[in-house]
N, C-alpha and C. Protein backbone atom coordinates (compact mmCIF):
# COMPACT_ATOMS: atom_id res chain seq x y z
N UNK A 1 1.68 13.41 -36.17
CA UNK A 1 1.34 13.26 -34.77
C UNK A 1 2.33 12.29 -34.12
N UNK A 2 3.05 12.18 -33.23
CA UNK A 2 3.62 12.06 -32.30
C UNK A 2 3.15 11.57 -31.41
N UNK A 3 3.03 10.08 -30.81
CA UNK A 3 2.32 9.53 -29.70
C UNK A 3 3.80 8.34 -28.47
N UNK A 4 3.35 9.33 -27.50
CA UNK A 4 4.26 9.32 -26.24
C UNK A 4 3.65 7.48 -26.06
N UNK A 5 5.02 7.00 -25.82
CA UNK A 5 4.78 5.54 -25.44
C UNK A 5 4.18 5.66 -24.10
N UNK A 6 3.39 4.47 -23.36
CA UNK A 6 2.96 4.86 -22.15
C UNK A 6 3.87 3.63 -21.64
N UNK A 7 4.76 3.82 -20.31
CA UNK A 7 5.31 2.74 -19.30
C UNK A 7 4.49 2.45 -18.69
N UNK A 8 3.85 1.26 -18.53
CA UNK A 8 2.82 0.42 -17.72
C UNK A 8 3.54 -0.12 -16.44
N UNK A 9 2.75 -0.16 -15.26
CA UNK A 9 3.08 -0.90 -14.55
C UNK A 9 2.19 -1.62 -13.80
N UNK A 10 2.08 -2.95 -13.49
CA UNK A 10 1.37 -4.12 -12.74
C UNK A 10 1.30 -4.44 -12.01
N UNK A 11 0.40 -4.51 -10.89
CA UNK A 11 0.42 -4.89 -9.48
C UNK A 11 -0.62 -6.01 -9.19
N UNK A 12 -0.09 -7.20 -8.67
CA UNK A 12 -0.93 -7.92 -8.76
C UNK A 12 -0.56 -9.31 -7.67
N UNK A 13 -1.19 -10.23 -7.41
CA UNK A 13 -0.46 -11.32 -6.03
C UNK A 13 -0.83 -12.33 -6.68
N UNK A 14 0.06 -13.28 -6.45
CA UNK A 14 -0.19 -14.67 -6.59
C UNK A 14 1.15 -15.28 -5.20
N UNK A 15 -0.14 -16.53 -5.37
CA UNK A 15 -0.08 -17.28 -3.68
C UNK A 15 -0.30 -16.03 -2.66
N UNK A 16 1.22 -15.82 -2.15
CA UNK A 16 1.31 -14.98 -0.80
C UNK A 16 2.06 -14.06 -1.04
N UNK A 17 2.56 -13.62 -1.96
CA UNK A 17 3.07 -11.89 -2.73
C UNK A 17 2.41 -11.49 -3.51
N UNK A 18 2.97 -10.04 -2.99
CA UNK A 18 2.54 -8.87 -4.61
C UNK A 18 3.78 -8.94 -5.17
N UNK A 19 3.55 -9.01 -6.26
CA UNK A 19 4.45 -8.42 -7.54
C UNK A 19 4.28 -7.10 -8.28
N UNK A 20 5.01 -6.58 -8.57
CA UNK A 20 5.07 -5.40 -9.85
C UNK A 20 6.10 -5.92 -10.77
N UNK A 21 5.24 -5.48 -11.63
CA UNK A 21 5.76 -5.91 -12.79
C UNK A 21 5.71 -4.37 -13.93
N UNK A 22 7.43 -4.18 -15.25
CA UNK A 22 7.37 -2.96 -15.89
C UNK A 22 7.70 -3.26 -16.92
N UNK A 23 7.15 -3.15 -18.13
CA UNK A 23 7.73 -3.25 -19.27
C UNK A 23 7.46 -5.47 -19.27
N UNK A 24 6.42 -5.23 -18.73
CA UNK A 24 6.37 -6.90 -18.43
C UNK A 24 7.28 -7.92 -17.93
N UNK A 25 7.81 -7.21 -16.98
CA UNK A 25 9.36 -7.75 -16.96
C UNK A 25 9.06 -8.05 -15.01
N UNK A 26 8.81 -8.83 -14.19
CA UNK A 26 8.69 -8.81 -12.90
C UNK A 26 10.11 -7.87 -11.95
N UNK A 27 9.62 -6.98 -11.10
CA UNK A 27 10.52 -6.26 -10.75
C UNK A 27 10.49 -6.70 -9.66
N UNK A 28 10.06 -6.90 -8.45
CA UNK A 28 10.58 -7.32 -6.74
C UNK A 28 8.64 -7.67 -6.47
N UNK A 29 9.05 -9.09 -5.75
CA UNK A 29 8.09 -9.54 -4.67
C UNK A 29 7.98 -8.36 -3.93
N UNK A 30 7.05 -7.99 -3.25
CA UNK A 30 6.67 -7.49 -1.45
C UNK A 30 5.75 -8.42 -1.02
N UNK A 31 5.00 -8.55 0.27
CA UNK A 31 5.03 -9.41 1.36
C UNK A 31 3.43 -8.66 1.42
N UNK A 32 3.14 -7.19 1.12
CA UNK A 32 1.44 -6.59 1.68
C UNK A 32 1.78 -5.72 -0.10
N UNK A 33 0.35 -5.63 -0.29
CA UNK A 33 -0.33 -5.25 -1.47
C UNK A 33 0.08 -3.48 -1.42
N UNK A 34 0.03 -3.10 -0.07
CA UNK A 34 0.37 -1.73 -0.20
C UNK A 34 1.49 -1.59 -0.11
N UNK A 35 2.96 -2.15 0.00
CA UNK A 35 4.07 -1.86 -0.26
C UNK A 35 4.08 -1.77 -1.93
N UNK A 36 3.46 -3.14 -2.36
CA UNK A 36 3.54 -2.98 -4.03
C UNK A 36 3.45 -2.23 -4.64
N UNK A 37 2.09 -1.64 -3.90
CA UNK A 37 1.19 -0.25 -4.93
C UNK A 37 2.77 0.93 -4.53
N UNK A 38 3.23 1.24 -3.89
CA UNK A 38 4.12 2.31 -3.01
C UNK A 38 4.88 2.37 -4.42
N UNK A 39 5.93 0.90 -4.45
CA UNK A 39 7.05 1.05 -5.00
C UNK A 39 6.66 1.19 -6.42
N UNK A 40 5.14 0.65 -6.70
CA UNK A 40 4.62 1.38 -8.42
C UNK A 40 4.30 2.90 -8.48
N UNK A 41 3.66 2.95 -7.32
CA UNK A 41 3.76 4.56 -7.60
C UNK A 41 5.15 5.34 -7.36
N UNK A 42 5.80 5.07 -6.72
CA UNK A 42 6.86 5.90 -6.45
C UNK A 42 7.65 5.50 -8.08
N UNK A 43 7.78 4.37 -8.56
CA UNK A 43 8.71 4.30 -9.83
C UNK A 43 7.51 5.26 -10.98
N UNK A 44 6.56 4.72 -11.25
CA UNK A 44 6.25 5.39 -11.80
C UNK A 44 5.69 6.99 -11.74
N UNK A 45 5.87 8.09 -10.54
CA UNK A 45 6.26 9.37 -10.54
C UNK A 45 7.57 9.69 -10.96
N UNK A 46 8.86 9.28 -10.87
CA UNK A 46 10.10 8.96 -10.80
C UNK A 46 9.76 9.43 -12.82
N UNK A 47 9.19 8.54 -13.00
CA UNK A 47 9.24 8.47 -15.12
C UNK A 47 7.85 10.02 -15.22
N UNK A 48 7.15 9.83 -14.30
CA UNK A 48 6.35 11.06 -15.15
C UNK A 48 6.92 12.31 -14.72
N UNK A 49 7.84 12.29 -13.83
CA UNK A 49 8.19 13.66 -13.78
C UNK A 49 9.77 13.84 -14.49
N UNK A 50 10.13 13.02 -15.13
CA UNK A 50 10.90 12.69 -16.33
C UNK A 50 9.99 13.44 -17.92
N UNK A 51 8.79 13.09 -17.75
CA UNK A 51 8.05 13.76 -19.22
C UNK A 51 7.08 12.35 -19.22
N UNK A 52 7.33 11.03 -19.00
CA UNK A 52 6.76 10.21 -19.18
C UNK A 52 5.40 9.76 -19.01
N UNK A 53 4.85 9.15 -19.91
CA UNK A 53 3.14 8.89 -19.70
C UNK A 53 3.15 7.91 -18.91
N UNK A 54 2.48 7.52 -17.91
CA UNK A 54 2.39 6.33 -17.02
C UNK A 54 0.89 5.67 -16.91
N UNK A 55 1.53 4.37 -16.49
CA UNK A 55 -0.47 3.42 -16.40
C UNK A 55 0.30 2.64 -15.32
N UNK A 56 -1.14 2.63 -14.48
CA UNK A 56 -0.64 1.80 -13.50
C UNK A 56 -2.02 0.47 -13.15
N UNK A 57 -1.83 -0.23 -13.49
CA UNK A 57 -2.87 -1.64 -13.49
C UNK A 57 -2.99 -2.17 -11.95
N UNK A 58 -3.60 -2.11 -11.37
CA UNK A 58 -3.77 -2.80 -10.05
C UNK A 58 -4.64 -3.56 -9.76
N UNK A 59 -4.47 -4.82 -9.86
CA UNK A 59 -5.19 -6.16 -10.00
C UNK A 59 -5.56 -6.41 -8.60
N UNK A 60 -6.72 -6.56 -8.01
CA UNK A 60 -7.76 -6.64 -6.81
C UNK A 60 -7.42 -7.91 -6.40
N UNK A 61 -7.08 -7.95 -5.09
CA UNK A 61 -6.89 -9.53 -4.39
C UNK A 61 -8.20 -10.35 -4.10
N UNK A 62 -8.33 -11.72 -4.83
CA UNK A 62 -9.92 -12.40 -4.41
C UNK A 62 -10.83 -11.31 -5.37
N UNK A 63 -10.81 -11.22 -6.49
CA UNK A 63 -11.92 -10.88 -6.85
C UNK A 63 -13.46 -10.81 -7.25
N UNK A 64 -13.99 -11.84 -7.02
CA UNK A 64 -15.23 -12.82 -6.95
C UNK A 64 -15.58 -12.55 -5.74
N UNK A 65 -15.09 -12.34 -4.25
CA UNK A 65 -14.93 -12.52 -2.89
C UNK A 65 -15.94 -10.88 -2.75
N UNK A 66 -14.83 -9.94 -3.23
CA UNK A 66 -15.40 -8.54 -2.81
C UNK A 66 -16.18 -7.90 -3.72
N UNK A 67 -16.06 -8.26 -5.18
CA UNK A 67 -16.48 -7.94 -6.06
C UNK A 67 -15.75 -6.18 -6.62
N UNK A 68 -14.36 -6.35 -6.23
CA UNK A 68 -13.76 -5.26 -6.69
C UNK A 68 -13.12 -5.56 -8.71
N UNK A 69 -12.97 -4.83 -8.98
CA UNK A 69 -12.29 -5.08 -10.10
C UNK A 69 -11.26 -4.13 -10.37
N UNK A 70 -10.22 -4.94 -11.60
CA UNK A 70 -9.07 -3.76 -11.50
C UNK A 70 -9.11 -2.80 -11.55
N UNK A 71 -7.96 -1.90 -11.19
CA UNK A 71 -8.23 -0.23 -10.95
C UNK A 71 -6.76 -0.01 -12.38
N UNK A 72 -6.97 0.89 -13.17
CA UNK A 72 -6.08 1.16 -13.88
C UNK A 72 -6.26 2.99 -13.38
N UNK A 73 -4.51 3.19 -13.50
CA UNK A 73 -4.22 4.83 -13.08
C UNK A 73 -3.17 5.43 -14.15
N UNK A 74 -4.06 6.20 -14.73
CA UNK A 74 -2.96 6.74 -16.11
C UNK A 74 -2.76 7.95 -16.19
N UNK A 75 -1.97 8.59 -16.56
CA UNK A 75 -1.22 9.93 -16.91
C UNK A 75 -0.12 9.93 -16.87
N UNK A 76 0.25 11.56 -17.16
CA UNK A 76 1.89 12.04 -17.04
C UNK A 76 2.00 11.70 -15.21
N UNK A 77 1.18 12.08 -14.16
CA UNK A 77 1.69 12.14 -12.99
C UNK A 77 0.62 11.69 -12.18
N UNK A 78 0.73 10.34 -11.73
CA UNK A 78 -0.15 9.68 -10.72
C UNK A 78 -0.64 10.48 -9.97
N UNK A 79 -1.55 10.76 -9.99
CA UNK A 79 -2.50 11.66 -9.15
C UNK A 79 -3.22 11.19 -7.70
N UNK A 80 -3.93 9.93 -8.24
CA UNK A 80 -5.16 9.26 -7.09
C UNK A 80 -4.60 8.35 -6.51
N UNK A 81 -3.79 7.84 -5.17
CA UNK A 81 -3.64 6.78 -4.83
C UNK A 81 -4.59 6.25 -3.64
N UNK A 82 -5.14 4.94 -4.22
CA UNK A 82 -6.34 3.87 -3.59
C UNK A 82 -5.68 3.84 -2.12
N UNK A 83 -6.96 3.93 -1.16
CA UNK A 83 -6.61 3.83 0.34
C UNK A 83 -7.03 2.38 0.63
């Protein structure tokens, strides 16, 4: 059996940015939570339509506040993106 590595990617803020982060490695600040999520989804379609398995972790701003918790999004091809 043969098991496809999965490329993760992280979205998450501290202070007054989002970060993404790939391969645990921080890739670019943005300034709003939905540019972050953009440039994770857009990199990671980019790898699943390559063949690649993808996860996408999206860490909830203030979580105690709204009572959201993280959203993880996995497959070959991001399907659901959070409004």
């Amino acid at each position: 059996m043969h098991l496809t590595p999965v490329e993760r990617f992280v979205v998450f803020q501290v202070q007054n940015e989002w970060l993404v982060t790939y391969r645990d490695r921080t890739q670019i600040s943005y300034s709003t939570r939905e540019e972050a999520e953009t440039s994770a989804f857009d990199a990671a379609d980019a790898l699943a339509s390559q063949g690649h398995a993808v996860s996408i972790l999206i860490m909830p701003d203030e979580p105690d506040a709204n009572g959201q918790h993280p959203m993880v999004l996995t497959g070959r091809t991001p399907r659901v993106k959070p409004s």
